[in-house]
Protein backbone atom coordinates (compact mmCIF):
# COMPACT_ATOMS: atom_id res chain seq x y z
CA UNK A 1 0.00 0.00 0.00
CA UNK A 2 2.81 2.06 0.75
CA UNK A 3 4.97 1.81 -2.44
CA UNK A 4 0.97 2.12 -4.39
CA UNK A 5 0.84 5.35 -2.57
CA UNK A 6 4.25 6.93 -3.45
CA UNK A 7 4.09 5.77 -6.74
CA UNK A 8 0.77 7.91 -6.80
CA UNK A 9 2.70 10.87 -5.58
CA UNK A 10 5.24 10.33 -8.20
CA UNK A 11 3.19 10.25 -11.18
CA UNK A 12 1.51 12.97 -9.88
CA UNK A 13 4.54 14.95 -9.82
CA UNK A 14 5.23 14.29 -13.10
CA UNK A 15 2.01 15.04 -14.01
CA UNK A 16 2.45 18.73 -12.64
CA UNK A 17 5.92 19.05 -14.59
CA UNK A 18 4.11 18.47 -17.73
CA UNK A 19 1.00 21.27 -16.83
CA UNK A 20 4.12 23.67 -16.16
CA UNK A 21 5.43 23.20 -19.26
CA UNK A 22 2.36 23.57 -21.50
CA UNK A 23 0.99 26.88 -22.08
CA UNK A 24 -1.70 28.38 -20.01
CA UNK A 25 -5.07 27.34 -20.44
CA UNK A 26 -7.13 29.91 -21.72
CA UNK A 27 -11.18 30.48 -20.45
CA UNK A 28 -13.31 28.33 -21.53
CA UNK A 29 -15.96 29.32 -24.20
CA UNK A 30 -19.41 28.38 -24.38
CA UNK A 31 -20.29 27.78 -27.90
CA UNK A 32 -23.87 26.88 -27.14
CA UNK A 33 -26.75 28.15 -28.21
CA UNK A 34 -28.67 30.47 -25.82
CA UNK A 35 -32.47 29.29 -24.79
CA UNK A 36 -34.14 32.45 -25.20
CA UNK A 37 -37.36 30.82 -22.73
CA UNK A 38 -34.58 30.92 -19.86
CA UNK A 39 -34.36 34.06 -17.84
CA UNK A 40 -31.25 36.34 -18.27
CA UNK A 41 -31.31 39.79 -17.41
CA UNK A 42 -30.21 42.60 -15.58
CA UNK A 43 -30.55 45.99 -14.05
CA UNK A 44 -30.61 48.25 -10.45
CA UNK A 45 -32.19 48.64 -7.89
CA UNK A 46 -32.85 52.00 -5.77
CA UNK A 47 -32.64 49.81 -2.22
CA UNK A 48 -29.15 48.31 -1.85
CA UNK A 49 -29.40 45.01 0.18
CA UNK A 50 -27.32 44.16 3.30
CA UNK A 51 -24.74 41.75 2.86
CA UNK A 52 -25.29 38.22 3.67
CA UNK A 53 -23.05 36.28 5.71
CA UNK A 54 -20.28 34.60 3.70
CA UNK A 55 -20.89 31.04 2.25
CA UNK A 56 -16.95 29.89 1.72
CA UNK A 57 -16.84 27.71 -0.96
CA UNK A 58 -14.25 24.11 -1.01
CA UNK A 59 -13.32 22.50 -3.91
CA UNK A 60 -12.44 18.87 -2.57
CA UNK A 61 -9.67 17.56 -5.53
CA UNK A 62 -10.35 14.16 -4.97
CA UNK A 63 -10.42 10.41 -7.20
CA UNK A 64 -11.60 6.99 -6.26
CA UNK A 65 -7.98 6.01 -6.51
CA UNK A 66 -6.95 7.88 -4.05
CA UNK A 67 -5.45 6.11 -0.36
CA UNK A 68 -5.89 9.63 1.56
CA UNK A 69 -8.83 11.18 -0.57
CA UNK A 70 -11.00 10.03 2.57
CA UNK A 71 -9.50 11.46 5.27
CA UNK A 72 -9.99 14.77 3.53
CA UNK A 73 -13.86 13.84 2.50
CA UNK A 74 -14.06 13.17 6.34
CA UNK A 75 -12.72 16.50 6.92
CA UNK A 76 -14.68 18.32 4.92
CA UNK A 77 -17.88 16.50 6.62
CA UNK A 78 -17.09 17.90 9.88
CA UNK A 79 -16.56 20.93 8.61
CA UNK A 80 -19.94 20.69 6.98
CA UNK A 81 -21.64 20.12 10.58
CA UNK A 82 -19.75 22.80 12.22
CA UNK A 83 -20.88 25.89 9.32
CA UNK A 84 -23.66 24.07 8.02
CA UNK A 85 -24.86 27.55 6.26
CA UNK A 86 -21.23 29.09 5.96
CA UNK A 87 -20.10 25.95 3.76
CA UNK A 88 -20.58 24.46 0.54
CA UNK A 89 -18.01 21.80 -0.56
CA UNK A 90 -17.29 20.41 -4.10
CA UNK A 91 -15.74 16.64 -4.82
CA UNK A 92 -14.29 17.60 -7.78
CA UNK A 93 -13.31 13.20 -9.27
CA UNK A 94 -10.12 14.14 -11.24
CA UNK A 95 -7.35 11.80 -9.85
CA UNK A 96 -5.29 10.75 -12.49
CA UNK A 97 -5.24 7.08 -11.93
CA UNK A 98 -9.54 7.40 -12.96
CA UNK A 99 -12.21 5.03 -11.96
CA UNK A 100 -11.38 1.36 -11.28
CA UNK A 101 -12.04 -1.44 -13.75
CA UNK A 102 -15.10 -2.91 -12.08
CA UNK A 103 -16.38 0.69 -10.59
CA UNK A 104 -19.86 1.48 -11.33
CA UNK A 105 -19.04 4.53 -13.40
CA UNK A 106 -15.96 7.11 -13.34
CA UNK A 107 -16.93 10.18 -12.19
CA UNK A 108 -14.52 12.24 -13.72
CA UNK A 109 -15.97 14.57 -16.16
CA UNK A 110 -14.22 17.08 -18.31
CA UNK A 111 -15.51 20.49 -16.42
CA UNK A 112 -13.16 18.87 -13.54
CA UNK A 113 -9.92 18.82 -15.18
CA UNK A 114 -10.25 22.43 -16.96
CA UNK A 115 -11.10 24.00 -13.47
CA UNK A 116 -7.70 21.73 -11.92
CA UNK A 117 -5.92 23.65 -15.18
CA UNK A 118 -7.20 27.29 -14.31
CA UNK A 119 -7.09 27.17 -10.45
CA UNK A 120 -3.95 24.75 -10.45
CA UNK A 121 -2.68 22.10 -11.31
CA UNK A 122 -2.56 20.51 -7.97
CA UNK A 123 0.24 17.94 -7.98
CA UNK A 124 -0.80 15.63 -5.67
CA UNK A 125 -4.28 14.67 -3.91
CA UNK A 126 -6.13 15.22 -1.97
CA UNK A 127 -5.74 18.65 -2.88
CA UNK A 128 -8.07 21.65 -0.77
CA UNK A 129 -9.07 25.05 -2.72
CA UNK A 130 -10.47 27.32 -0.32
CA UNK A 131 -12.52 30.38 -1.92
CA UNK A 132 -9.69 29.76 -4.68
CA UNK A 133 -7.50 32.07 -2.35
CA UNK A 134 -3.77 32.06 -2.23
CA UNK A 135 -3.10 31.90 1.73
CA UNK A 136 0.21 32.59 1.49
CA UNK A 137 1.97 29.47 -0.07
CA UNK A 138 1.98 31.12 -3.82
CA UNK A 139 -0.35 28.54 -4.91
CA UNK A 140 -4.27 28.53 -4.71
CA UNK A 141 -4.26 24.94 -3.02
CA UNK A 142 -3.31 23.09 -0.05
CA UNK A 143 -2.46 19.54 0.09
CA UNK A 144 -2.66 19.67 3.95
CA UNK A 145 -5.95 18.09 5.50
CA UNK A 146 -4.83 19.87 8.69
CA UNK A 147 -5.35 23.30 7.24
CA UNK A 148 -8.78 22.87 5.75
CA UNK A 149 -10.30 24.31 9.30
CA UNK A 150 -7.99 27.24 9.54
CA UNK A 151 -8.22 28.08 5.96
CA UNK A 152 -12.27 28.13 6.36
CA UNK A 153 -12.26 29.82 9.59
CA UNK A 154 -10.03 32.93 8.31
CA UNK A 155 -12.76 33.11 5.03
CA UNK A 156 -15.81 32.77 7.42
CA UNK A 157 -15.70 36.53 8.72
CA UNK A 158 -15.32 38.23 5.41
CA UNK A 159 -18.14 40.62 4.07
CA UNK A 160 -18.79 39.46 0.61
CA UNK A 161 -19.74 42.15 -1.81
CA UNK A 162 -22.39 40.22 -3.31
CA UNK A 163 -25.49 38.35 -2.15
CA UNK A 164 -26.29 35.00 -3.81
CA UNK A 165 -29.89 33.10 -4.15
CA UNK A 166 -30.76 29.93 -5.52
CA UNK A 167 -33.89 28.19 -6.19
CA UNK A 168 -35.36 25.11 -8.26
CA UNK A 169 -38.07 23.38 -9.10
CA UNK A 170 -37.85 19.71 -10.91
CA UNK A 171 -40.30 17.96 -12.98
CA UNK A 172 -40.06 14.23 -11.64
CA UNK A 173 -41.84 12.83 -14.87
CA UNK A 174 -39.64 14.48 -17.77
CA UNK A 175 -36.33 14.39 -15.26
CA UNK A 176 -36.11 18.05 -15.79
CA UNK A 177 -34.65 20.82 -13.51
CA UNK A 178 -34.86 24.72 -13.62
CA UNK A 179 -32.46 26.78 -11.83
CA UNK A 180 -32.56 30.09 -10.88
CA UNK A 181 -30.17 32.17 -9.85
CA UNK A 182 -30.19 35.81 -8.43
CA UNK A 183 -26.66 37.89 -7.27
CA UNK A 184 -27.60 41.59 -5.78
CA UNK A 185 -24.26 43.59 -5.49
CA UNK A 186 -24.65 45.39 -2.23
CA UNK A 187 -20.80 46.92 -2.89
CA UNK A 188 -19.05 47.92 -5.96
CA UNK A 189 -16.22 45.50 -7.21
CA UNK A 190 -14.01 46.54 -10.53
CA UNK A 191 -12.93 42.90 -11.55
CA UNK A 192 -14.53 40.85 -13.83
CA UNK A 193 -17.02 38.17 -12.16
CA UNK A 194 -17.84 35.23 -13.32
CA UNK A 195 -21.24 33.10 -12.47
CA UNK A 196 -20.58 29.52 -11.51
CA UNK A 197 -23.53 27.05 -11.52
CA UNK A 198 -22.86 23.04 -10.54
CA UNK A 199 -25.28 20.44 -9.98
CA UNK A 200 -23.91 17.93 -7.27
CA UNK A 201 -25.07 14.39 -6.47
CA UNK A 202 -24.45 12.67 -2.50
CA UNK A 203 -25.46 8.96 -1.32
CA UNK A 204 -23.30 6.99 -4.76
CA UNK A 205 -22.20 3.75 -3.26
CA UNK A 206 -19.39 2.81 -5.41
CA UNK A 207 -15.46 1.76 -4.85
CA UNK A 208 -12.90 3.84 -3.56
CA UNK A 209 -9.80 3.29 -2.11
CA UNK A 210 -8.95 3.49 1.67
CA UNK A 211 -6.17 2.84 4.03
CA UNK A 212 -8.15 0.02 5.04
CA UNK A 213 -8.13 -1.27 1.09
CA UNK A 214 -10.70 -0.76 -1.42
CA UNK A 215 -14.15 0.26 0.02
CA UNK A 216 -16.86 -1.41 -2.36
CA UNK A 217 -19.67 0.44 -0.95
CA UNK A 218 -18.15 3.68 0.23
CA UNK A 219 -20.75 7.06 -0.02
CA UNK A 220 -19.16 9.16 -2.31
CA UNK A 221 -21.26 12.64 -1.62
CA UNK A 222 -21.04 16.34 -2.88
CA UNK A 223 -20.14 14.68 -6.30
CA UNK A 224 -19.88 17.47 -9.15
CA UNK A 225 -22.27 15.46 -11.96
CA UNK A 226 -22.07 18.70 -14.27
CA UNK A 227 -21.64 22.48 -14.75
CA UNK A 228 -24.55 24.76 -16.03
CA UNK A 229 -21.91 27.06 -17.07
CA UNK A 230 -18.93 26.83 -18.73
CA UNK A 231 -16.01 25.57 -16.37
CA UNK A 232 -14.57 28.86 -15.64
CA UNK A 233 -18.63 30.33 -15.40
CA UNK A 234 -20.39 33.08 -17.38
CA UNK A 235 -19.60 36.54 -17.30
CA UNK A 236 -21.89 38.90 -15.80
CA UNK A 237 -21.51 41.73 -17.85
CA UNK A 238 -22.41 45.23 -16.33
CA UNK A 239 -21.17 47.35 -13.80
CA UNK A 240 -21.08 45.78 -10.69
CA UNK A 241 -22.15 49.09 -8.62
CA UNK A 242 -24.21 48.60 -5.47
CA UNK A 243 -28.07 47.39 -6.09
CA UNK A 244 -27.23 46.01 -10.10
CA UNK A 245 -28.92 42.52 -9.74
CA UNK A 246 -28.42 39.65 -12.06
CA UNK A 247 -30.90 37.06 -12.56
CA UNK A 248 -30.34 33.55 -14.69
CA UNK A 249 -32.15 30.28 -15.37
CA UNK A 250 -30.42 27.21 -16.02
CA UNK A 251 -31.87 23.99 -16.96
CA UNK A 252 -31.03 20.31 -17.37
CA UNK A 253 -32.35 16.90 -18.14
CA UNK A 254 -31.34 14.58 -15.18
CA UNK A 255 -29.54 10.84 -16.37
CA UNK A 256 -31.80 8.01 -15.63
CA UNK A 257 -28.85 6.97 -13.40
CA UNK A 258 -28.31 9.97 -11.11
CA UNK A 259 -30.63 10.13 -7.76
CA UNK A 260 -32.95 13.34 -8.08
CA UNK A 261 -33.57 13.70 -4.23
CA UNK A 262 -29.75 13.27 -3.95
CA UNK A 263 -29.19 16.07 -6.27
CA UNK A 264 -27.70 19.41 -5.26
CA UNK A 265 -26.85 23.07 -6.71
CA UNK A 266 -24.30 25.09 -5.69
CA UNK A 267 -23.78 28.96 -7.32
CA UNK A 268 -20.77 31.10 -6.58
CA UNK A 269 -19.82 34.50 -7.71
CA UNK A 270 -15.66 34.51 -8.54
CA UNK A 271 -13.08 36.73 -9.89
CA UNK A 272 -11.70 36.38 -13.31
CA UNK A 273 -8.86 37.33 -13.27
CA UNK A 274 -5.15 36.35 -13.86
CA UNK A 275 -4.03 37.50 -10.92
CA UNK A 276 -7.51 36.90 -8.61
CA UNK A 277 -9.43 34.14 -9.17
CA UNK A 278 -11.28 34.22 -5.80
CA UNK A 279 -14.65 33.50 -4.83
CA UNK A 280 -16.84 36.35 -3.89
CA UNK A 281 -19.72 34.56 -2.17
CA UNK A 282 -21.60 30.74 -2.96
CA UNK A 283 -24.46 29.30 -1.97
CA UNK A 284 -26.83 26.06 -2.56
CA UNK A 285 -29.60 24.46 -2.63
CA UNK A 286 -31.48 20.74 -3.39
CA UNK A 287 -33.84 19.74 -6.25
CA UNK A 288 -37.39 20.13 -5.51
């Protein structure tokens, strides 16, 4: 088990060598086709809202391949049941040794790996991203289970310059979901933000690999099933002065495989920027 994990590490060194020496990964552009019946619009209003508490958002670099991926799942549960409204958390299934032969399904999708490119690469996981804030290592990750708590706790009294709302209804007989999401500015920000819209699934009982061997019905939860944006989001174009609101609809067709009640949506507002990529403010909610 041992030598299996170091040889992990290894290839996942070399694996980071190789990111550094491509070129950087440039946004990713949606190339489909607007629905004009969704909502999408803008404007201001006269009564500027009072800022919400922040709602840090974790990004949980994890893979089913992975000996110490739960230790940081476990981690990020507790941390869950300490901020249960301060907290949304992420698996994002991109370990680079994939699913196993005889898994159920690999849950590694593409959105995944272009969000490890533009926040990362991470070179080893598990691998933590906080609000996608550098906290003073020069990178945007840590690969430290043991700072997830004081990385959240230093986020958790910040005044976020946006408020965030998310609702959804779902059509159980055509497996269809509608999201809506609303972001009222209640400060003015000069970066370029980006809209971020996932759609999560908990309670998969599937293999995974543990210090204790390989788990054949271990809960995989928080599991990011898709985006409703592009990986890097959409850009919400306007100025972002004090009462300009922002309201989208997103929809989807669930798989016949993925658990609707299980299902969950998380929205964050995030900087696009070379130099800033941090998230403004998140939130969620579940299918119903």
């Amino acid at each position: 088990m041992r030598n299996s994990y170091l040889l992990s590490a290894l290839m996942a060194s070399g694996i980071a060598v190789f990111f550094s020496a491509c070129e950087e990964v440039g946004p990713n552009i949606d190339f489909t086709i607007p629905d004009a019946s969704l909502l999408d619009t803008t404007y201001v209003e006269s009564t500027v809202e009072e800022p919400q508490q922040k709602v840090v958002f974790f990004e949980d670099f994890t893979g089913v391949q992975c000996v110490n991926c739960p230790t940081a799942h476990n981690k990020t549960e507790e941390l869950l049941d300490l901020y249960p409204n301060q907290l949304t958390v992420v698996a994002m299934h991109n370990y680079f040794a994939g699913a196993y032969s005889d898994s159920n399904e690999d849950y590694t999708i593409p959105e995944a790996n272009e969000i490890n490119d533009y926040i990362g690469p991470a070179p080893a996981w598990p691998a933590g991203f906080i609000d996608r804030k550098d906290f003073g290592s020069g990178n945007l990750y840590t690969l430290l289970v043991s700072n997830y708590q004081v990385f959240v706790e230093e986020q958790l009294p910040l005044v976020p310059p946006c408020n965030i709302y998310v609702s959804s209804s779902y059509d159980a007989a055509e497996r269809r979901a509608l999201i809506k999401v609303t972001v009222k500015y209640t400060e003015a920000t000069t970066l370029e933000n980006h809209l971020s819209v996932m759609l999560l699934e908990s309670g998969i009982l599937d293999l995974q690999l543990t210090l204790s061997g390989i788990d054949e019905v271990y809960v995989h939860n928080h599991v990011l099933r898709d985006m409703l944006t592009p990986a890097t989001g959409v850009n919400l174009v306007g100025d972002k002065e004090p009462g300009r609101v922002f309201e989208k609809e997103f929809a989807i067709t669930l798989p016949a495989n993925w658990q609707s009640e299980e299902m969950e949506v998380i929205a964050f507002v995030h900087n696009f920027d070379p130099e800033n990529k941090e998230v403004l403010q998140s939130a969620k909610t579940y299918l119903e």
